[in-house]
C-alpha atoms as a PDB file:
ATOM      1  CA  UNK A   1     104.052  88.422  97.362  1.00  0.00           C
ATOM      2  CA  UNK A   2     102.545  86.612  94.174  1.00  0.00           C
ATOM      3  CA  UNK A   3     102.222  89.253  91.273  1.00  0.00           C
ATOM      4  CA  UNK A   4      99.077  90.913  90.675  1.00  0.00           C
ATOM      5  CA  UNK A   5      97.667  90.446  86.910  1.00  0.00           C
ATOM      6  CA  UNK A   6      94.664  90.881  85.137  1.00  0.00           C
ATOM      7  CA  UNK A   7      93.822  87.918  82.740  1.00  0.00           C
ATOM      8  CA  UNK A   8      93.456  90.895  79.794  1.00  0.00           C
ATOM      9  CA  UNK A   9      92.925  94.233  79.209  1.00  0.00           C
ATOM     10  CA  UNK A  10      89.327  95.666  77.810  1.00  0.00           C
ATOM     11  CA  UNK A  11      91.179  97.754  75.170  1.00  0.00           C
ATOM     12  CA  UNK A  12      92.946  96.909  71.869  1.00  0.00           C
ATOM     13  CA  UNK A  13      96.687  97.631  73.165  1.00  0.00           C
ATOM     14  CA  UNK A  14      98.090  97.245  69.795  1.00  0.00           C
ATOM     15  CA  UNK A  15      96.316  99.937  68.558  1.00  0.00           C
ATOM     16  CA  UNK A  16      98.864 103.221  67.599  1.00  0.00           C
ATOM     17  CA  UNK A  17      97.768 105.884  70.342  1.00  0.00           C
ATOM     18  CA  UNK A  18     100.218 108.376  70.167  1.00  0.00           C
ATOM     19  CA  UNK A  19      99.856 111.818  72.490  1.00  0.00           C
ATOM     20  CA  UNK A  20      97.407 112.914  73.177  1.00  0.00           C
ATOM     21  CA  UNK A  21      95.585 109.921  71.147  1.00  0.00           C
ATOM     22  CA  UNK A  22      91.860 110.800  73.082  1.00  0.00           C
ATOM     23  CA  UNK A  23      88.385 109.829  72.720  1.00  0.00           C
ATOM     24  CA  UNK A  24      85.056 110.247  73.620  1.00  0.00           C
ATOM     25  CA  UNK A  25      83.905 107.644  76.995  1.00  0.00           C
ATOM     26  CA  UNK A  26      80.178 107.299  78.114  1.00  0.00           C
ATOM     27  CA  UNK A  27      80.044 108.490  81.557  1.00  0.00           C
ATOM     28  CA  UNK A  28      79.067 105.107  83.181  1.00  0.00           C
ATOM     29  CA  UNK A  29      81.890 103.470  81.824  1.00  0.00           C
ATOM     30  CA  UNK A  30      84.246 105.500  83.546  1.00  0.00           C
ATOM     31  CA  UNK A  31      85.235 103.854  87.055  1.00  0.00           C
ATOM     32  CA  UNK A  32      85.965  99.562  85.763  1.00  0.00           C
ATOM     33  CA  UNK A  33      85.864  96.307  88.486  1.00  0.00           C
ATOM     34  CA  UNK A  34      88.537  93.885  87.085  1.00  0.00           C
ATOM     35  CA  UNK A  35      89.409  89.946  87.544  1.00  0.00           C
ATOM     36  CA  UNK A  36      92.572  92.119  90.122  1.00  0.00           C
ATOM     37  CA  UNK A  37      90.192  93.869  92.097  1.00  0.00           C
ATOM     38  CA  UNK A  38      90.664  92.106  95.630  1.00  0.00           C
ATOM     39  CA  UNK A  39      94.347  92.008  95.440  1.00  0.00           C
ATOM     40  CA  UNK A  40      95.054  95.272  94.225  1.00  0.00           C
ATOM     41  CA  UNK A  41      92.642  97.072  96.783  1.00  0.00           C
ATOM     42  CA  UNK A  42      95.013  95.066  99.580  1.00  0.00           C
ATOM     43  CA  UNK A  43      97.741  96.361  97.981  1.00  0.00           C
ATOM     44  CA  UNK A  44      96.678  99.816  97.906  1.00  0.00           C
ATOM     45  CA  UNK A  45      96.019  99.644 101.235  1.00  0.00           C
ATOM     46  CA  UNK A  46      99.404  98.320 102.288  1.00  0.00           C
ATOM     47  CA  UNK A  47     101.213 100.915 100.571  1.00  0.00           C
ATOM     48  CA  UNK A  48      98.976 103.790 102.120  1.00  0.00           C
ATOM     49  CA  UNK A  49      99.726 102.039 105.224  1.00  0.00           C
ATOM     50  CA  UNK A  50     103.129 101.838 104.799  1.00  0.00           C
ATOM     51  CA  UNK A  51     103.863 105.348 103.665  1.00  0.00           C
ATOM     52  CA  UNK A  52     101.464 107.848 102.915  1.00  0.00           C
ATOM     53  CA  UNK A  53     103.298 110.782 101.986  1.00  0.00           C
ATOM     54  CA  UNK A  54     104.816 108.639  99.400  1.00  0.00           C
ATOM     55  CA  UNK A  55     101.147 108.296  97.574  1.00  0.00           C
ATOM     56  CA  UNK A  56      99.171 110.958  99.137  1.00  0.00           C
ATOM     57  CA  UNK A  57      99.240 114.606  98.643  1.00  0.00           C
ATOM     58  CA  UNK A  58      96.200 117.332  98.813  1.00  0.00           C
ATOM     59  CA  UNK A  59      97.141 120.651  98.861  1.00  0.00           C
ATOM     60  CA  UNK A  60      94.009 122.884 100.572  1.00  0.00           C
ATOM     61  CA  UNK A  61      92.409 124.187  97.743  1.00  0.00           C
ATOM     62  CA  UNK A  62      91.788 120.608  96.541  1.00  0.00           C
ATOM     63  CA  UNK A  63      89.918 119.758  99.410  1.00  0.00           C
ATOM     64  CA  UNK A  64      86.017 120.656  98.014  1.00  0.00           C
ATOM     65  CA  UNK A  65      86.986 119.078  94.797  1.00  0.00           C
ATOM     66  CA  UNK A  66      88.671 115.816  96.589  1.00  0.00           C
ATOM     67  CA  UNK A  67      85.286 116.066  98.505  1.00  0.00           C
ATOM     68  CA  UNK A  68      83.179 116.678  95.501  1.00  0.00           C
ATOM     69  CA  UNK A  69      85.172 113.373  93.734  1.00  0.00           C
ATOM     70  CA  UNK A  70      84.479 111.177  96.726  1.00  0.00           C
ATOM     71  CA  UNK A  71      80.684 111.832  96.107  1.00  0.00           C
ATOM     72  CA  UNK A  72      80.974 111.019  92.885  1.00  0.00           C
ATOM     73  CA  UNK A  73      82.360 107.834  93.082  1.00  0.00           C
ATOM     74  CA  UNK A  74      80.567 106.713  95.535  1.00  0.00           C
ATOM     75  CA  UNK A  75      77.418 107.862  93.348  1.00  0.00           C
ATOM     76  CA  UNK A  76      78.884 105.717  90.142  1.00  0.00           C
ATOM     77  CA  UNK A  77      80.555 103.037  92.210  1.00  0.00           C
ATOM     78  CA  UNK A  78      78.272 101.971  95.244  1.00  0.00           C
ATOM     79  CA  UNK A  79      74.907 103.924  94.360  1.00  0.00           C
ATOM     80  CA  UNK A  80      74.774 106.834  96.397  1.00  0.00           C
ATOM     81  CA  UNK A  81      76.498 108.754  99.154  1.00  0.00           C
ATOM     82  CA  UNK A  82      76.889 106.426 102.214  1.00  0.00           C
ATOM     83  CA  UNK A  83      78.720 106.530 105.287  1.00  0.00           C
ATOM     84  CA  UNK A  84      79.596 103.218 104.726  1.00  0.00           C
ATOM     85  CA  UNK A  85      79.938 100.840 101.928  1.00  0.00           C
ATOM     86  CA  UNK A  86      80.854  97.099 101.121  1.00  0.00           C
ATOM     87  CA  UNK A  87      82.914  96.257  98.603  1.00  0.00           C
ATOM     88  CA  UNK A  88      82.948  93.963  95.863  1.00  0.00           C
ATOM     89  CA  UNK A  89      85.672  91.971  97.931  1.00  0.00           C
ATOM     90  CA  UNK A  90      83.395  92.052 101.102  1.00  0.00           C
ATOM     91  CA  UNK A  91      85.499  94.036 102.646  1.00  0.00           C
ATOM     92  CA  UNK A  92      83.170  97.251 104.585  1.00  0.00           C
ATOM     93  CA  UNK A  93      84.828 100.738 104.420  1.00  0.00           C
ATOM     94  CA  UNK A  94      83.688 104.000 106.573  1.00  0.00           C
ATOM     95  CA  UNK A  95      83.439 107.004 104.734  1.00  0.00           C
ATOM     96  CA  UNK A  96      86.107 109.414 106.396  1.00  0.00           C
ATOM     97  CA  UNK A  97      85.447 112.974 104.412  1.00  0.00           C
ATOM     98  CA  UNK A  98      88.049 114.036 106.279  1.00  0.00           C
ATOM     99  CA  UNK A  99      90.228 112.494 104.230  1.00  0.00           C
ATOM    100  CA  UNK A 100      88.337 112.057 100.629  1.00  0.00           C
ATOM    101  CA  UNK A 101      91.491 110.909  98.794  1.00  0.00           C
ATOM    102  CA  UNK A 102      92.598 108.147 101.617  1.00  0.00           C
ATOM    103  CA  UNK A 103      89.032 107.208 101.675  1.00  0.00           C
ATOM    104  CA  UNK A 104      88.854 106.900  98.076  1.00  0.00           C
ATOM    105  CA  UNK A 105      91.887 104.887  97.798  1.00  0.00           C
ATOM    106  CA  UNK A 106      90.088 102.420  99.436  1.00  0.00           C
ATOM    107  CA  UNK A 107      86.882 102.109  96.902  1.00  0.00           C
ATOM    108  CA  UNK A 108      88.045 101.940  93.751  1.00  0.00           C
ATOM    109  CA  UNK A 109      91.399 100.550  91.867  1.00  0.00           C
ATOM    110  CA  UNK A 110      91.822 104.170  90.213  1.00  0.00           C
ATOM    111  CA  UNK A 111      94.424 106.408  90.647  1.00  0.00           C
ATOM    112  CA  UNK A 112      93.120 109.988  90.752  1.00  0.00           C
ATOM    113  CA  UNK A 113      95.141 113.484  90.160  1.00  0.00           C
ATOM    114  CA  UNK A 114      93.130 116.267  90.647  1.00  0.00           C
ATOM    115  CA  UNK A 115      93.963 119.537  88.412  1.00  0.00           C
ATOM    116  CA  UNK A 116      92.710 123.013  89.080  1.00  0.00           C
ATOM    117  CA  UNK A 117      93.412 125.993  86.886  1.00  0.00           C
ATOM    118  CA  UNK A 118      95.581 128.685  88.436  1.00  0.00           C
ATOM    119  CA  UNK A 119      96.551 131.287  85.660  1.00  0.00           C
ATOM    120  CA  UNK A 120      96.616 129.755  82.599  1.00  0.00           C
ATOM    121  CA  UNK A 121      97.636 125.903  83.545  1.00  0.00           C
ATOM    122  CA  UNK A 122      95.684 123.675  85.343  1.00  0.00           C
ATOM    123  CA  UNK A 123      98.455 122.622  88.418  1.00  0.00           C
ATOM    124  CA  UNK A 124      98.540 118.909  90.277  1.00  0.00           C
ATOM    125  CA  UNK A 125      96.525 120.651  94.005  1.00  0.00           C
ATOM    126  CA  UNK A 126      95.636 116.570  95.061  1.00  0.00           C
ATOM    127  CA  UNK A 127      96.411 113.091  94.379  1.00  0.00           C
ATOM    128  CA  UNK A 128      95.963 109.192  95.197  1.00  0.00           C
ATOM    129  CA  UNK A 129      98.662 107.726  93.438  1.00  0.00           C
ATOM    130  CA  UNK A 130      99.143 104.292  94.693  1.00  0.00           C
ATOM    131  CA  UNK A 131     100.686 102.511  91.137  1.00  0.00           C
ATOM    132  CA  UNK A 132     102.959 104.844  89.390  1.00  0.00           C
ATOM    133  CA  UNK A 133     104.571 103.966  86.644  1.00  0.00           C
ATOM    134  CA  UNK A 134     108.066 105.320  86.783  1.00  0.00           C
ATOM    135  CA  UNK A 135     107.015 108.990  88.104  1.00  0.00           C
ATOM    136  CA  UNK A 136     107.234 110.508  91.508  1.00  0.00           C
ATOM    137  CA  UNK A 137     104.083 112.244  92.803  1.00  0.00           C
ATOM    138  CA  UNK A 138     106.364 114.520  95.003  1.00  0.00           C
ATOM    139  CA  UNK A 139     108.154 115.897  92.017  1.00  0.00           C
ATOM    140  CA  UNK A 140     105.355 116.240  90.051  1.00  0.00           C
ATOM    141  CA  UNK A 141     102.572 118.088  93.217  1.00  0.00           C
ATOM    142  CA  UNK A 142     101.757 121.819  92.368  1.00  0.00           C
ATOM    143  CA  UNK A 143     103.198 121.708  89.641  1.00  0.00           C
ATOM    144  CA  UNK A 144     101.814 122.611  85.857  1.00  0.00           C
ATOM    145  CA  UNK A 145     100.924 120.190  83.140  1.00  0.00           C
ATOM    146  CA  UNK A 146     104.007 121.290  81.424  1.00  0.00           C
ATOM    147  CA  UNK A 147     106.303 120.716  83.716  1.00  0.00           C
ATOM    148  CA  UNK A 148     104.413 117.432  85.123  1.00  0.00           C
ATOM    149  CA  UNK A 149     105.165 116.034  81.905  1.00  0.00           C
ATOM    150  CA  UNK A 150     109.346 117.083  81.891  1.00  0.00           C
ATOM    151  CA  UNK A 151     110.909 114.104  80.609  1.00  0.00           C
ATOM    152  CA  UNK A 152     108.344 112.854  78.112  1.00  0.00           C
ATOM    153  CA  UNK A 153     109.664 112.670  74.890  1.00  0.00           C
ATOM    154  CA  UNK A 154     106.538 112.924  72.804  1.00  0.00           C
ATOM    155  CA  UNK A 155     104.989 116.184  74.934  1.00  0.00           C
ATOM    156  CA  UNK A 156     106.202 118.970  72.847  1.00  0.00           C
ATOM    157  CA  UNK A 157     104.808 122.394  72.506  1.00  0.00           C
ATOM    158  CA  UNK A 158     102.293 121.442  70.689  1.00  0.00           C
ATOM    159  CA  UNK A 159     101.096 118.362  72.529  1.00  0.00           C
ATOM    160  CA  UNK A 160     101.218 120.983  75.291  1.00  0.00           C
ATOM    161  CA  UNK A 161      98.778 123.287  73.737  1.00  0.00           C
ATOM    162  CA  UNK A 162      96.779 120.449  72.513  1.00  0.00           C
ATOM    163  CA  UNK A 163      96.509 118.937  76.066  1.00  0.00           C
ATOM    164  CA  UNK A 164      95.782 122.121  77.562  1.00  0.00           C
ATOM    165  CA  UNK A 165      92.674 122.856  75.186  1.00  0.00           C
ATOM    166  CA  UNK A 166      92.039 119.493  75.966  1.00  0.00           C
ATOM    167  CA  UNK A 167      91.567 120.248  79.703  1.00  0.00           C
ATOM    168  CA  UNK A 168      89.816 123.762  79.244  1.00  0.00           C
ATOM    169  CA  UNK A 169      87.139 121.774  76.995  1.00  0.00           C
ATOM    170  CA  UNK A 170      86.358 118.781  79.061  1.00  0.00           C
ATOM    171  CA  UNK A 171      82.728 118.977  80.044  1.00  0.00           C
ATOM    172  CA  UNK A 172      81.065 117.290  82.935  1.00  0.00           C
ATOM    173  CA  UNK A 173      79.583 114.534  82.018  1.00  0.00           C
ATOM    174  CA  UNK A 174      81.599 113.619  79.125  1.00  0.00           C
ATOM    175  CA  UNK A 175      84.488 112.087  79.850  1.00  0.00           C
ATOM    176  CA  UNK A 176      87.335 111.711  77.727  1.00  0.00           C
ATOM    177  CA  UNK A 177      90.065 108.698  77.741  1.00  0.00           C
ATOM    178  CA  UNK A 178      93.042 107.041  76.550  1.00  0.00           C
ATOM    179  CA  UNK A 179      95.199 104.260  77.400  1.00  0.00           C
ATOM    180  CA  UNK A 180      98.982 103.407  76.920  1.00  0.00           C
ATOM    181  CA  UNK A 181     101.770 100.721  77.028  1.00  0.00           C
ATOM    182  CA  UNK A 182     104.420  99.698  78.345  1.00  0.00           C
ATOM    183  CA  UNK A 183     106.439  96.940  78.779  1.00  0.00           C
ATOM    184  CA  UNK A 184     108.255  96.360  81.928  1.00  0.00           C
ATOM    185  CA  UNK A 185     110.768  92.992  83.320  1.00  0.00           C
ATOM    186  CA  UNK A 186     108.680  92.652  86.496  1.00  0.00           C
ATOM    187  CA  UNK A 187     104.342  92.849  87.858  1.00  0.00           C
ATOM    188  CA  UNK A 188     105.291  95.123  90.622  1.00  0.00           C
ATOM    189  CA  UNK A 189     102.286  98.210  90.329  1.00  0.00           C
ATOM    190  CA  UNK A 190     104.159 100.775  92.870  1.00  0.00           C
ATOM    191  CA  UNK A 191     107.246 101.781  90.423  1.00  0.00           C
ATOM    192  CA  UNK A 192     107.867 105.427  91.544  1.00  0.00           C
ATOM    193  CA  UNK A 193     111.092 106.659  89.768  1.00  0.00           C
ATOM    194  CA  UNK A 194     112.785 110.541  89.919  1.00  0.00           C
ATOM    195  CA  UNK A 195     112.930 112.641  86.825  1.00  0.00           C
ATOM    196  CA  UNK A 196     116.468 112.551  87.623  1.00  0.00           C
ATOM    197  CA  UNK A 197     116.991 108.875  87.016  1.00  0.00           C
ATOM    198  CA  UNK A 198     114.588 108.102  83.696  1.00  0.00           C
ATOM    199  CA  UNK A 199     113.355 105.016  82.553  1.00  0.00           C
ATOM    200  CA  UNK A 200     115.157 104.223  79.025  1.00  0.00           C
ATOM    201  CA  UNK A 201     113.110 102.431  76.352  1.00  0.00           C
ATOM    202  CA  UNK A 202     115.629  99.361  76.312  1.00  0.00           C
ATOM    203  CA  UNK A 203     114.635  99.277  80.191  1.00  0.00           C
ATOM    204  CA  UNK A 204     111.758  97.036  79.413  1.00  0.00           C
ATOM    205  CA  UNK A 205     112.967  95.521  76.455  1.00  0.00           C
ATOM    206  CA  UNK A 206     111.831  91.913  76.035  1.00  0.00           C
ATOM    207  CA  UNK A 207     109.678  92.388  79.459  1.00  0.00           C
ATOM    208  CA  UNK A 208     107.501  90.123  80.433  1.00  0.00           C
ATOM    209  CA  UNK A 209     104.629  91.893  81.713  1.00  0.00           C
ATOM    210  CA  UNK A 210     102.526  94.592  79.819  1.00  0.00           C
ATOM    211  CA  UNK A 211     101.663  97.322  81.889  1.00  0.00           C
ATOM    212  CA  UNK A 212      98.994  99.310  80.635  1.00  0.00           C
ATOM    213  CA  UNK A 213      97.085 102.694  81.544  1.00  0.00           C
ATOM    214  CA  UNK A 214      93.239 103.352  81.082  1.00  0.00           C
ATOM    215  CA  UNK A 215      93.489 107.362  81.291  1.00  0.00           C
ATOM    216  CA  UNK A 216      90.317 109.012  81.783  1.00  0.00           C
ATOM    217  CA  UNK A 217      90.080 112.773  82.325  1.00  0.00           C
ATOM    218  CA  UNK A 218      87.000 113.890  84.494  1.00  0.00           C
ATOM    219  CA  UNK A 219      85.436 117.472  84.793  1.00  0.00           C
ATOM    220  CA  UNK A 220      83.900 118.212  88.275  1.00  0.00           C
ATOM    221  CA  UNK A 221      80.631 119.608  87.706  1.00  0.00           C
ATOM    222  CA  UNK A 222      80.702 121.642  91.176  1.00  0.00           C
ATOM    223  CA  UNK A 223      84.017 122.735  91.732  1.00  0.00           C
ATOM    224  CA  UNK A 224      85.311 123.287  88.142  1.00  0.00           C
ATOM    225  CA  UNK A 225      88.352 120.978  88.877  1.00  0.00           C
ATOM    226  CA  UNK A 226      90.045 118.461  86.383  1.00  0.00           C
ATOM    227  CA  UNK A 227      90.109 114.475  87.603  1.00  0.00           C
ATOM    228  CA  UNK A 228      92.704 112.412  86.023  1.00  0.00           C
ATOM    229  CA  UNK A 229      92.467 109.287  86.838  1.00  0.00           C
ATOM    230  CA  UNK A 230      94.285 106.078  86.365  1.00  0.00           C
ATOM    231  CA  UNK A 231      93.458 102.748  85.944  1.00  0.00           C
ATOM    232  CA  UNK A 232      96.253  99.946  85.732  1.00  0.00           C
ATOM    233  CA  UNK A 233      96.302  96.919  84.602  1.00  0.00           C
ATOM    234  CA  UNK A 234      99.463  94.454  84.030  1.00  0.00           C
ATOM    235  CA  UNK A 235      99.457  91.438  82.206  1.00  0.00           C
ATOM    236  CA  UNK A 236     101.730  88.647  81.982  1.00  0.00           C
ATOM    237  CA  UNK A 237     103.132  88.160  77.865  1.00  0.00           C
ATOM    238  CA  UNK A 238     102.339  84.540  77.696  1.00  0.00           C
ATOM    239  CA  UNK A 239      98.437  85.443  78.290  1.00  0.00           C
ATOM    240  CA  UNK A 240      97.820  88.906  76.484  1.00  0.00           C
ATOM    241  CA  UNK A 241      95.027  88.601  74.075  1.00  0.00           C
ATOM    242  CA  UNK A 242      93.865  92.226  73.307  1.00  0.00           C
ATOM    243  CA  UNK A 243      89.621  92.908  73.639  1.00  0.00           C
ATOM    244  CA  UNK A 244      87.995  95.093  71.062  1.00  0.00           C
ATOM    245  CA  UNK A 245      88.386  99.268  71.783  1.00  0.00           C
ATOM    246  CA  UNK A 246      85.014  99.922  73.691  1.00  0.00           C
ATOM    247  CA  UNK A 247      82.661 102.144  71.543  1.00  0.00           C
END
């Protein structure tokens, strides 16, 4: 299979953005249609075909606030609840809300993790996670922010606090987002790695392909719940040309 690249990303990547590294996003501009859409909806669906479990998992007290996402992007994305849409592609897709995440996997290229609070963390209860980048949604489902981020060098105690604020503050309606880089020696967008085998720095040294993460972080009006979702985009070396930081 060719690789799957965007021509550029919409962001100034060379811009620091250390943890947390947030700021402020206008609602609308929160779900983005790229130059990759078509082939990275097939591949998204080949990998859900393929195997779920590996990029699936709800637990059942996500399921009003899976239910309650899958209205909403229909809402921002197609224009309204539908029981079925047509995509940008052409491609037509029934509305299954029976199974909101599979569904939305479908309609949009994000990646969504849903976070509820339980105690005093907000804990991974649902997820669509079709493009990791070297994480394992099995190691990291009901489990806390903390612990979700084990292996990150940067997320301290304090990043930890400051995250968590960050997630007990989040308002709906007003998004918050950030974006990160990496690069990485091959296009492939499902790189699922354990926490017990790390990817080092020097693994994508003098990569050819910047991978890079549009992280937006989503409060449910209805339910309360946290949406963090992911967009990816990867772009060959040879043609990066970062876009001005959107307002």
């Amino acid at each position: 299979m060719s690789d799957i690249l965007q021509n550029q990303l919409p962001y100034d990547s060379d811009a620091p953005r250390g943890l947390p590294g947030i700021a402020p996003l206008d609602m609308a501009d929160w779900l983005i249609f790229d130059d990759a859409f078509a082939p990275q909806m097939h591949e998204r669906a080949r990998l859900l075909a393929a195997d779920r479990g590996a990029v699936l998992a709800m637990d059942k007290t996500a399921c009003l606030a899976a239910m309650e996402l899958l209205d909403l992007v229909l809402d921002q994305a197609y224009g309204g609840v539908a029981d079925r849409v047509t995509r940008r592609d052409g491609v037509g897709i029934a509305i299954n809300r029976d199974d909101p995440l599979g569904t939305l996997a479908h309609l949009v290229q994000e990646d969504f993790c849903i976070l509820q609070k339980i105690g005093d963390e907000h804990i991974l209860t649902g997820a669509i996670l079709c493009f990791p980048a070297s994480w394992k949604l099995s190691e990291k489902f009901m489990r806390p922010l903390v612990a979700i981020h084990d292996g990150v060098d940067e997320y301290d105690a304090n990043i930890a606090k400051r995250v968590q604020r960050m997630f007990d503050g989040v308002r709906p309606g007003r998004p918050l987002w950030r974006s990160n880089v990496l690069w990485y020696r091959n296009a492939e967008l499902y790189q699922p790695r354990s926490i017990h085998d790390p990817r080092r720095q020097h693994d994508g040294a003098g990569g050819d392909f910047l991978r890079s993460e549009r992280q937006c972080i989503v409060r449910l009006p209805q339910s309360g719940a946290v949406v963090f979702s992911i967009h990816t985009f990867v772009v060959a070396r040879n043609t990066h040309e970062p876009a001005d930081t959107p307002a």
